[in-house]
C-alpha atoms as a PDB file:
ATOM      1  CA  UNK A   1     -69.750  21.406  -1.913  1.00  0.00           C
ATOM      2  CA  UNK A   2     -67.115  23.423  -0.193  1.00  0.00           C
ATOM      3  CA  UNK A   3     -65.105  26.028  -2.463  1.00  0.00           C
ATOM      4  CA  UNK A   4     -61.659  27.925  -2.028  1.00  0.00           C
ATOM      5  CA  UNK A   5     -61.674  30.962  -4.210  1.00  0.00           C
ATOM      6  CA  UNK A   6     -58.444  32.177  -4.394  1.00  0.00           C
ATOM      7  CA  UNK A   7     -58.857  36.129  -5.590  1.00  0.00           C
ATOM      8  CA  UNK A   8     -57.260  39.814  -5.059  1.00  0.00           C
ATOM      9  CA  UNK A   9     -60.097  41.629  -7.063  1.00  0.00           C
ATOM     10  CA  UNK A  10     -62.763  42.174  -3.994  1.00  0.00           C
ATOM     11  CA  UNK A  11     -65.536  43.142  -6.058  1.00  0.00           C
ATOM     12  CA  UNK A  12     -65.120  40.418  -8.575  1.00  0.00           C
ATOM     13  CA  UNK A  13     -64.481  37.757  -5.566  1.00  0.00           C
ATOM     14  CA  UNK A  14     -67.782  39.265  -4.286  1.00  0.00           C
ATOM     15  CA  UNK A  15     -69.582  38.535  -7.773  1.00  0.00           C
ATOM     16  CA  UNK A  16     -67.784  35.075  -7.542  1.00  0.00           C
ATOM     17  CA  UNK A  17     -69.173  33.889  -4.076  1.00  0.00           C
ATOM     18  CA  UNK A  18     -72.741  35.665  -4.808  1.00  0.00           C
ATOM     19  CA  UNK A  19     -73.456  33.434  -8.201  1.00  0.00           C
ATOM     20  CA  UNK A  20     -71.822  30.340  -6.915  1.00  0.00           C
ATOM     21  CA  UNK A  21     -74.040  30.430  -3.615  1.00  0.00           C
ATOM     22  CA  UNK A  22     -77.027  30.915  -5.881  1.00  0.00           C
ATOM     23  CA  UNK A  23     -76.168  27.683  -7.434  1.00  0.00           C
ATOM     24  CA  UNK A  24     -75.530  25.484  -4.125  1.00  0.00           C
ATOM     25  CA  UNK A  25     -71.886  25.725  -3.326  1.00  0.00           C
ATOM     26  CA  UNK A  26     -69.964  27.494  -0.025  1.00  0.00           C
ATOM     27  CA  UNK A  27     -67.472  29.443  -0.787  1.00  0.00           C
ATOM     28  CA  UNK A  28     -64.417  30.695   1.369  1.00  0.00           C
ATOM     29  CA  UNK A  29     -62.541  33.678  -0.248  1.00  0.00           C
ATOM     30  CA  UNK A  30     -58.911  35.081   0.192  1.00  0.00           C
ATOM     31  CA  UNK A  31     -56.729  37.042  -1.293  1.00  0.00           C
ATOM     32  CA  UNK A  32     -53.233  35.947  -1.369  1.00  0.00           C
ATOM     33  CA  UNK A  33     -51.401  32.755  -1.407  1.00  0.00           C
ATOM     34  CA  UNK A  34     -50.040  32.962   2.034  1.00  0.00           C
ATOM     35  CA  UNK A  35     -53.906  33.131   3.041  1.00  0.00           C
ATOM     36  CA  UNK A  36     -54.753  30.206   0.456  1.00  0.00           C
ATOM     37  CA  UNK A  37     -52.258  28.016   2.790  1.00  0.00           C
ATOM     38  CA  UNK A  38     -53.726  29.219   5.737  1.00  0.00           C
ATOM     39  CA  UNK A  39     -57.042  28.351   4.779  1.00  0.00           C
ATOM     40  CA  UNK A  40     -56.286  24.656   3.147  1.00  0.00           C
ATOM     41  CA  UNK A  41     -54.536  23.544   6.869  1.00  0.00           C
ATOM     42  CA  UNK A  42     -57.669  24.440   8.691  1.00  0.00           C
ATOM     43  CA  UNK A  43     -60.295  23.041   5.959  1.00  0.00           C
ATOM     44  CA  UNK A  44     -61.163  20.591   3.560  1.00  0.00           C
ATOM     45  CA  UNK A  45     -62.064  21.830   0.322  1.00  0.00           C
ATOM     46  CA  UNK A  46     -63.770  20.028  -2.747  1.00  0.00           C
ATOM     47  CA  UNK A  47     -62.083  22.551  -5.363  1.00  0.00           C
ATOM     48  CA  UNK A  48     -59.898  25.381  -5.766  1.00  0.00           C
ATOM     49  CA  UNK A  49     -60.492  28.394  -8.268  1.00  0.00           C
ATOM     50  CA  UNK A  50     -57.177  29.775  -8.821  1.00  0.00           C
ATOM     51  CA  UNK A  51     -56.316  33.598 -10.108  1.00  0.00           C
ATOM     52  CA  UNK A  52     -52.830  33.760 -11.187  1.00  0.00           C
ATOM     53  CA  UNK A  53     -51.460  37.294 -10.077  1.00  0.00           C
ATOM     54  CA  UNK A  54     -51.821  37.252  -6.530  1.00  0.00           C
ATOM     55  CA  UNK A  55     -49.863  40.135  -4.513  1.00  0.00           C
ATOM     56  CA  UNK A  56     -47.376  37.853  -2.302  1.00  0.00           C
ATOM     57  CA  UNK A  57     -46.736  35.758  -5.382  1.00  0.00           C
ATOM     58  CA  UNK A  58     -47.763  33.685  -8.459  1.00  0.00           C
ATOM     59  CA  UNK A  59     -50.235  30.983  -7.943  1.00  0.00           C
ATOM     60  CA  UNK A  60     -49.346  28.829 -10.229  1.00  0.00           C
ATOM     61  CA  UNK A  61     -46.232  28.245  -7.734  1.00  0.00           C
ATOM     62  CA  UNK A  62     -48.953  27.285  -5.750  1.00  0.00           C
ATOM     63  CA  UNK A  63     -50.291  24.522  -7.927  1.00  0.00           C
ATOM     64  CA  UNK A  64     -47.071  23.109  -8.105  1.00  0.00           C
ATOM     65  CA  UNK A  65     -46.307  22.931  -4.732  1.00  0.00           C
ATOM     66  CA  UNK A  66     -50.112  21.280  -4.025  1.00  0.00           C
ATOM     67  CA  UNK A  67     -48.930  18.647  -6.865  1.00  0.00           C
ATOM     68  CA  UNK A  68     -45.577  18.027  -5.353  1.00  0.00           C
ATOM     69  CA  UNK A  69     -47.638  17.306  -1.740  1.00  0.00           C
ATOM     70  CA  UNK A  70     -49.917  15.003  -4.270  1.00  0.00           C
ATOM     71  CA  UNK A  71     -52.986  16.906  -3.427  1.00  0.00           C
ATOM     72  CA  UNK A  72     -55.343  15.744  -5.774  1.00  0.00           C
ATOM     73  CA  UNK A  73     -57.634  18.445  -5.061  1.00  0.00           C
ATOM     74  CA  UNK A  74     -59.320  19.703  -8.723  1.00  0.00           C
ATOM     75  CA  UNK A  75     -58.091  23.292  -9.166  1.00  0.00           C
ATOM     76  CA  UNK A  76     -59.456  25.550 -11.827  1.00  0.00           C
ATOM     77  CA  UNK A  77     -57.470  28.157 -12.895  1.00  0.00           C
ATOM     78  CA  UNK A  78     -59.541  32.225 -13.516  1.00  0.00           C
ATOM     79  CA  UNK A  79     -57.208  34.281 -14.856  1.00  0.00           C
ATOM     80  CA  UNK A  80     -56.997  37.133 -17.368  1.00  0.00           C
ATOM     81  CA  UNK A  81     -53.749  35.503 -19.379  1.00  0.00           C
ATOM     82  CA  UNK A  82     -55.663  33.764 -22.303  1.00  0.00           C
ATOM     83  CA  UNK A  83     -52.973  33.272 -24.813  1.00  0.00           C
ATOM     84  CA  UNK A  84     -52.169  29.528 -25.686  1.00  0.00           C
ATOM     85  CA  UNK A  85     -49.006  29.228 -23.812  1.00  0.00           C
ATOM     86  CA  UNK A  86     -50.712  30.716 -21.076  1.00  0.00           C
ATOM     87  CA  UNK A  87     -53.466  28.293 -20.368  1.00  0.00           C
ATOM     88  CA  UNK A  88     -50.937  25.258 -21.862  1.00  0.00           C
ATOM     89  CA  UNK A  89     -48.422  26.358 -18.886  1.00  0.00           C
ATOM     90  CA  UNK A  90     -50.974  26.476 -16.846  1.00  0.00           C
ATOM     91  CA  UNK A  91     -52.327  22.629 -17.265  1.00  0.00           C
ATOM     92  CA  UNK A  92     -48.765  21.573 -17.246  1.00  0.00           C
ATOM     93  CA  UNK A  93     -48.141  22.860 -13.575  1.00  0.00           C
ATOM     94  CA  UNK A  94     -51.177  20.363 -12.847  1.00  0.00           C
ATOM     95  CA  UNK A  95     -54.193  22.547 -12.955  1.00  0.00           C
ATOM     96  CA  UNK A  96     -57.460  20.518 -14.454  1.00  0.00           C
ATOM     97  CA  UNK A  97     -59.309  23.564 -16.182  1.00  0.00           C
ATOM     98  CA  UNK A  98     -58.563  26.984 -17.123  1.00  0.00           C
ATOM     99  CA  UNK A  99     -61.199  29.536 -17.735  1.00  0.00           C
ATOM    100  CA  UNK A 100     -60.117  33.419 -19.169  1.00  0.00           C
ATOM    101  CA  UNK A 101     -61.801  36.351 -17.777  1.00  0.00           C
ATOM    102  CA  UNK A 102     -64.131  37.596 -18.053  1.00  0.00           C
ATOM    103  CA  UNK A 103     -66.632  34.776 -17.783  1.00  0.00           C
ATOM    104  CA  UNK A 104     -70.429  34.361 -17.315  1.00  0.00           C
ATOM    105  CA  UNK A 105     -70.910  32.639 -13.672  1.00  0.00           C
ATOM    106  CA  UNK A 106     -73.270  29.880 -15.653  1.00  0.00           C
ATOM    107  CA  UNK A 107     -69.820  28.576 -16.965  1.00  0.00           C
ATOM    108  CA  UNK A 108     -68.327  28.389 -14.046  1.00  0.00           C
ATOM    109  CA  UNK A 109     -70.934  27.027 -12.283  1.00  0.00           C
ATOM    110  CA  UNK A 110     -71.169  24.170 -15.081  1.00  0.00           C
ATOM    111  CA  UNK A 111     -67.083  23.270 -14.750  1.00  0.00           C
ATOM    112  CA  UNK A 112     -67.130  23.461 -11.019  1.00  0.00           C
ATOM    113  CA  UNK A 113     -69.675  20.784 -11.466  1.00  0.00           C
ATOM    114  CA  UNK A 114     -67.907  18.889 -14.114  1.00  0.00           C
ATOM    115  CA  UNK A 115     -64.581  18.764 -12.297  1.00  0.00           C
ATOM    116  CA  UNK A 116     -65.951  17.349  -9.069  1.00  0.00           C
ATOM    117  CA  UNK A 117     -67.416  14.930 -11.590  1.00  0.00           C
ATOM    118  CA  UNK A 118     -64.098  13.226 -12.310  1.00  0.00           C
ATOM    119  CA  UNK A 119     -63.161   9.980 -11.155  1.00  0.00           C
ATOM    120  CA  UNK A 120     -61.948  10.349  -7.355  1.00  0.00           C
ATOM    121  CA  UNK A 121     -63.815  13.866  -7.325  1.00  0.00           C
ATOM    122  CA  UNK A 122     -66.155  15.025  -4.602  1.00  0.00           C
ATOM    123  CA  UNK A 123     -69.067  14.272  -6.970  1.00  0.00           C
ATOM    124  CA  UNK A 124     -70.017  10.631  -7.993  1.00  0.00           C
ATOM    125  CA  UNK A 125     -73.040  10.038 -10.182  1.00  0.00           C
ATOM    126  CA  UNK A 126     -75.612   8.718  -8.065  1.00  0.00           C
ATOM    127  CA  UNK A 127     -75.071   8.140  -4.051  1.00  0.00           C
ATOM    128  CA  UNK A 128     -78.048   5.562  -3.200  1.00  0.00           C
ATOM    129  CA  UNK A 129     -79.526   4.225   0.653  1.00  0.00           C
ATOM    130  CA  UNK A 130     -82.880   2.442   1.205  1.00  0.00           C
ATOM    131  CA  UNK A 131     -84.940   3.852  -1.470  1.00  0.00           C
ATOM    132  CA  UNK A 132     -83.375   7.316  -1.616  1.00  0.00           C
ATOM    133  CA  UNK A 133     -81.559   8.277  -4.103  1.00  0.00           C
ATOM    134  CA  UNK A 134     -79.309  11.313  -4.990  1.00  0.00           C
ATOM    135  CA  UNK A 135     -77.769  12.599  -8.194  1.00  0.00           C
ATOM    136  CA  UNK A 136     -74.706  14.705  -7.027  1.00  0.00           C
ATOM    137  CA  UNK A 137     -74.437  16.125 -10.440  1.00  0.00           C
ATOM    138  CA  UNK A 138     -77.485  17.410 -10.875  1.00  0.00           C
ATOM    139  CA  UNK A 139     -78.246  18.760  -6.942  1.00  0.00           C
ATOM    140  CA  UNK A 140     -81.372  16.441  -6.731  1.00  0.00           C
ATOM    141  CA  UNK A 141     -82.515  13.495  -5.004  1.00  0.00           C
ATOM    142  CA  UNK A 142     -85.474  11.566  -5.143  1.00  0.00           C
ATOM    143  CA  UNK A 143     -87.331   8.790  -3.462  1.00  0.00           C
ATOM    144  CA  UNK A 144     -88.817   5.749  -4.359  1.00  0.00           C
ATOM    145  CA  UNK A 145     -88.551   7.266  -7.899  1.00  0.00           C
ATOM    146  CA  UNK A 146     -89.831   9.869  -7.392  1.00  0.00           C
ATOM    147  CA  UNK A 147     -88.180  13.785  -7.171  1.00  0.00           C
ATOM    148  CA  UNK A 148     -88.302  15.511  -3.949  1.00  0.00           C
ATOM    149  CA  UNK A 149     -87.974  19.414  -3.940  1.00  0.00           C
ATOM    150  CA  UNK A 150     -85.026  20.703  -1.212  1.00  0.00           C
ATOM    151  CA  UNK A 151     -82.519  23.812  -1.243  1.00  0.00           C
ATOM    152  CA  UNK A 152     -79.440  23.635  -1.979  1.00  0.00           C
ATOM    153  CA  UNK A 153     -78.282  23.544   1.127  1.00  0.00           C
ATOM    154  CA  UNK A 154     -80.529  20.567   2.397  1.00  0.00           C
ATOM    155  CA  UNK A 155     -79.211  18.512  -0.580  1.00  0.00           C
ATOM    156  CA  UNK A 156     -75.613  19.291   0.857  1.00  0.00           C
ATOM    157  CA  UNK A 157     -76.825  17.816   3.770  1.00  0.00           C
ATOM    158  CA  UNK A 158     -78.167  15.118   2.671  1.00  0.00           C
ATOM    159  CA  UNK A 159     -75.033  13.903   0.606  1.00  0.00           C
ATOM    160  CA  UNK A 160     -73.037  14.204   3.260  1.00  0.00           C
ATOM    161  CA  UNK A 161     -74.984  12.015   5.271  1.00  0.00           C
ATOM    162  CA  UNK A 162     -75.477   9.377   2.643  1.00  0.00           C
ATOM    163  CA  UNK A 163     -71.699   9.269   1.791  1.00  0.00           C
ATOM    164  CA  UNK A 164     -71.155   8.465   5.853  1.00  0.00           C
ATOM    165  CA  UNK A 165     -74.048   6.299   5.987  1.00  0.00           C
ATOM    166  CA  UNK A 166     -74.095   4.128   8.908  1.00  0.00           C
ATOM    167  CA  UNK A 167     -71.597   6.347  10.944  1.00  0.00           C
ATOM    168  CA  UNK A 168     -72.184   9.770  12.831  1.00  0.00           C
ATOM    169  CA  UNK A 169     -71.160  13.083  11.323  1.00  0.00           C
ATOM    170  CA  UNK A 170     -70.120  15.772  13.517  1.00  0.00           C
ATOM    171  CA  UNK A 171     -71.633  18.810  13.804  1.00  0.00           C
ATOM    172  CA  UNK A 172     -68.616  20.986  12.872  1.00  0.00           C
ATOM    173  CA  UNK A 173     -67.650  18.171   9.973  1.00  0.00           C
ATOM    174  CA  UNK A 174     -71.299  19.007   8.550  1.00  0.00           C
ATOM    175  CA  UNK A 175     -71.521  22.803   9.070  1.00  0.00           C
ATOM    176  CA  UNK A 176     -68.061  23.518   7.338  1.00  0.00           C
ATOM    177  CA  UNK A 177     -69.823  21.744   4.501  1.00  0.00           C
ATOM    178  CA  UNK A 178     -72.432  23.663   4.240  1.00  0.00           C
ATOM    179  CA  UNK A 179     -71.735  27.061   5.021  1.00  0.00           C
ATOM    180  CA  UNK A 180     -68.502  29.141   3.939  1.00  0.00           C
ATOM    181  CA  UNK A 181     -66.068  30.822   6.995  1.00  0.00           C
ATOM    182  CA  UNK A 182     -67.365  33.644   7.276  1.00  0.00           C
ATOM    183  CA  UNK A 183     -70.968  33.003   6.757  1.00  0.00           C
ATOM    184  CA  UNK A 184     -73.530  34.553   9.401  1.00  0.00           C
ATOM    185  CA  UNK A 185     -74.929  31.179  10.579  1.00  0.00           C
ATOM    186  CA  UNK A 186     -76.844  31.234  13.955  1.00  0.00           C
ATOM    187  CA  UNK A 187     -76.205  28.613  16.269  1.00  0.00           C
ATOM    188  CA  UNK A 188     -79.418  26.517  15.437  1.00  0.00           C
ATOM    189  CA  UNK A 189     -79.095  26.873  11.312  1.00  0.00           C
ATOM    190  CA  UNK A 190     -77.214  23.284  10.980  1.00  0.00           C
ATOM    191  CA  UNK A 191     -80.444  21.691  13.350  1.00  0.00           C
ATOM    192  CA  UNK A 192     -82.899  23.432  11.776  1.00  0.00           C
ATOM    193  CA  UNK A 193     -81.553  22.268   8.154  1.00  0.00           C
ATOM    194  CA  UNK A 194     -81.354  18.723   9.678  1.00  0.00           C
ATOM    195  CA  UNK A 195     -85.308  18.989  10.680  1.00  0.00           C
ATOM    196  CA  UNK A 196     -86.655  20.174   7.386  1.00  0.00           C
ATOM    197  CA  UNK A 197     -84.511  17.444   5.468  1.00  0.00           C
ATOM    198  CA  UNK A 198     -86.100  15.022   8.074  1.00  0.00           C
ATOM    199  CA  UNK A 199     -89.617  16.457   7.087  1.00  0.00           C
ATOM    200  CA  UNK A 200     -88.882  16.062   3.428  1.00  0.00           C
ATOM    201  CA  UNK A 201     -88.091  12.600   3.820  1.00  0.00           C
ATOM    202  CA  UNK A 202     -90.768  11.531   6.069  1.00  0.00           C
ATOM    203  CA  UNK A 203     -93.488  13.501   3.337  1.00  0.00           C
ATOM    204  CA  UNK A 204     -91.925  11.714   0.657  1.00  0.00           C
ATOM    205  CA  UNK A 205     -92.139   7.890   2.480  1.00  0.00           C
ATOM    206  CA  UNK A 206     -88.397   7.641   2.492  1.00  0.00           C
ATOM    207  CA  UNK A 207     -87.209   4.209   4.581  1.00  0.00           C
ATOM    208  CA  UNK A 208     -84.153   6.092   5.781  1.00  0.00           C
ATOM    209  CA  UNK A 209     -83.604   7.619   9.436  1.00  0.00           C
ATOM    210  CA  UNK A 210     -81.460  10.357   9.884  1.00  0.00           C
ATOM    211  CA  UNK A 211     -81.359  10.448  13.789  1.00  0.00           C
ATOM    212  CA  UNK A 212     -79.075  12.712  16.440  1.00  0.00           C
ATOM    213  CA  UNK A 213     -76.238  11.905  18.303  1.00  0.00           C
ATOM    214  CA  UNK A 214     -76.622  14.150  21.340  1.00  0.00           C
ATOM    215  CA  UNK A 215     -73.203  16.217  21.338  1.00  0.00           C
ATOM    216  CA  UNK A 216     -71.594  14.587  18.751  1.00  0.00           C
ATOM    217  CA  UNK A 217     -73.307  15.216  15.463  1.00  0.00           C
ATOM    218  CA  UNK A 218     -75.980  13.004  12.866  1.00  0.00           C
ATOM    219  CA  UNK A 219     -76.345   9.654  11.535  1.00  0.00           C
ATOM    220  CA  UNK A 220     -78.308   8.182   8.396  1.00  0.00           C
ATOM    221  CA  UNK A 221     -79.291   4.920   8.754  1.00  0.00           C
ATOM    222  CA  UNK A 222     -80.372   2.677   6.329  1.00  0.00           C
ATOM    223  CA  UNK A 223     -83.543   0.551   6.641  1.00  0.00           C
ATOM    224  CA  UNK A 224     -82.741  -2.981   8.186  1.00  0.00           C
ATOM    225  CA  UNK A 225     -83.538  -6.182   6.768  1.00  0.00           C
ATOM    226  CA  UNK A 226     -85.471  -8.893   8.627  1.00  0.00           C
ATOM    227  CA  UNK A 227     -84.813 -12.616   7.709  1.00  0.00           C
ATOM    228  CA  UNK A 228     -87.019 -15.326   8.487  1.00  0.00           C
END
């Protein structure tokens, strides 16, 4: 799950990114809204946490104008304004959740995941090929029943390629996925991902393939059926 924290406290933003990573997501981090823009033209983000008081301007004006473009996009709202008109103007402008500062990163963690839990979110209950099965909620997957230990990071994978299944994902469509902008990622970390997933699956007598399209990216395929 791909994040865009929108925040002009560094250290806090730092804090932010470091607990959310811990707990599976990428996270891409600016400071202002004119940055925020930037960012959503260039990538495709699951959700959006929001501080209000952002130096070039307010970003709730931001929310609207997402709204008004009928970008669905779940945004959650951090923000140091707790009163009750505060977080009531704050729904109204067409955020989904609110959360006053400070916070414990647990909490966030736990409404990030129940936001991209909503109907026509990023996360559906259970994503299912062959005899694999993964429960986007809960960062886990399992085969034929049974639960198959992975990283964070090779369960990302691994949903993306089941919610493409049959088709190819590109390489660049799959890293900016998995890793956040500005991320230190060597130039073999997606294909080395890819081959312990692979490994996993194999150990655990999974009936999928997850096979490489030379320049282009990787496919899952499901197991075929033989009549007759």
């Amino acid at each position: 799950m791909r994040l865009l924290l929108i925040e002009d406290n560094a250290r806090l933003a730092s804090l932010i990114r470091e607990g959310l990573d811990r707990q599976g997501f990428a996270v891409d981090w600016c400071e202002t809204v004119d940055g925020a823009e930037h960012a959503l033209k260039i990538n495709d983000y699951d959700l959006m946490l929001l501080d209000l008081g952002l130096p070039d301007g307010e970003g709730l004006d931001l929310v609207r104008s997402l709204r008004r473009r009928q970008d669905t996009m779940p945004i959650l709202i951090l923000t140091a304004r707790g009163g009750l008109d505060d977080r009531v103007t704050g729904l109204d402008a067409g955020a989904d959740d609110y959360l006053v500062k400070p916070f414990q990163i647990p909490e966030l963690a736990a409404r990030c995941r129940a936001l991209l839990r909503r109907p026509g979110a990023s996360l559906g209950t259970e994503l299912t090929v062959g005899n694999v099965i993964l429960h986007s909620a809960e960062r886990s997957f399992a085969v034929a029943g049974r639960a198959v230990e992975a990283t964070p990071r090779e369960v990302d994978l691994l949903e993306c390629l089941l919610r493409r299944a049959g088709h190819v994902v590109a390489k660049p469509a799959l890293e900016g996925a998995l890793y956040s902008m500005d991320a230190e990622v060597t130039p073999n970390a997606l294909e080395a991902c890819v081959s312990r997933l692979r490994k996993r699956l194999a150990t655990a007598g999974a009936d999928v393939q997850i096979r490489t399209v030379h320049g282009v990216g990787y496919a899952l395929f499901a197991p075929v059926t033989v009549y007759g």
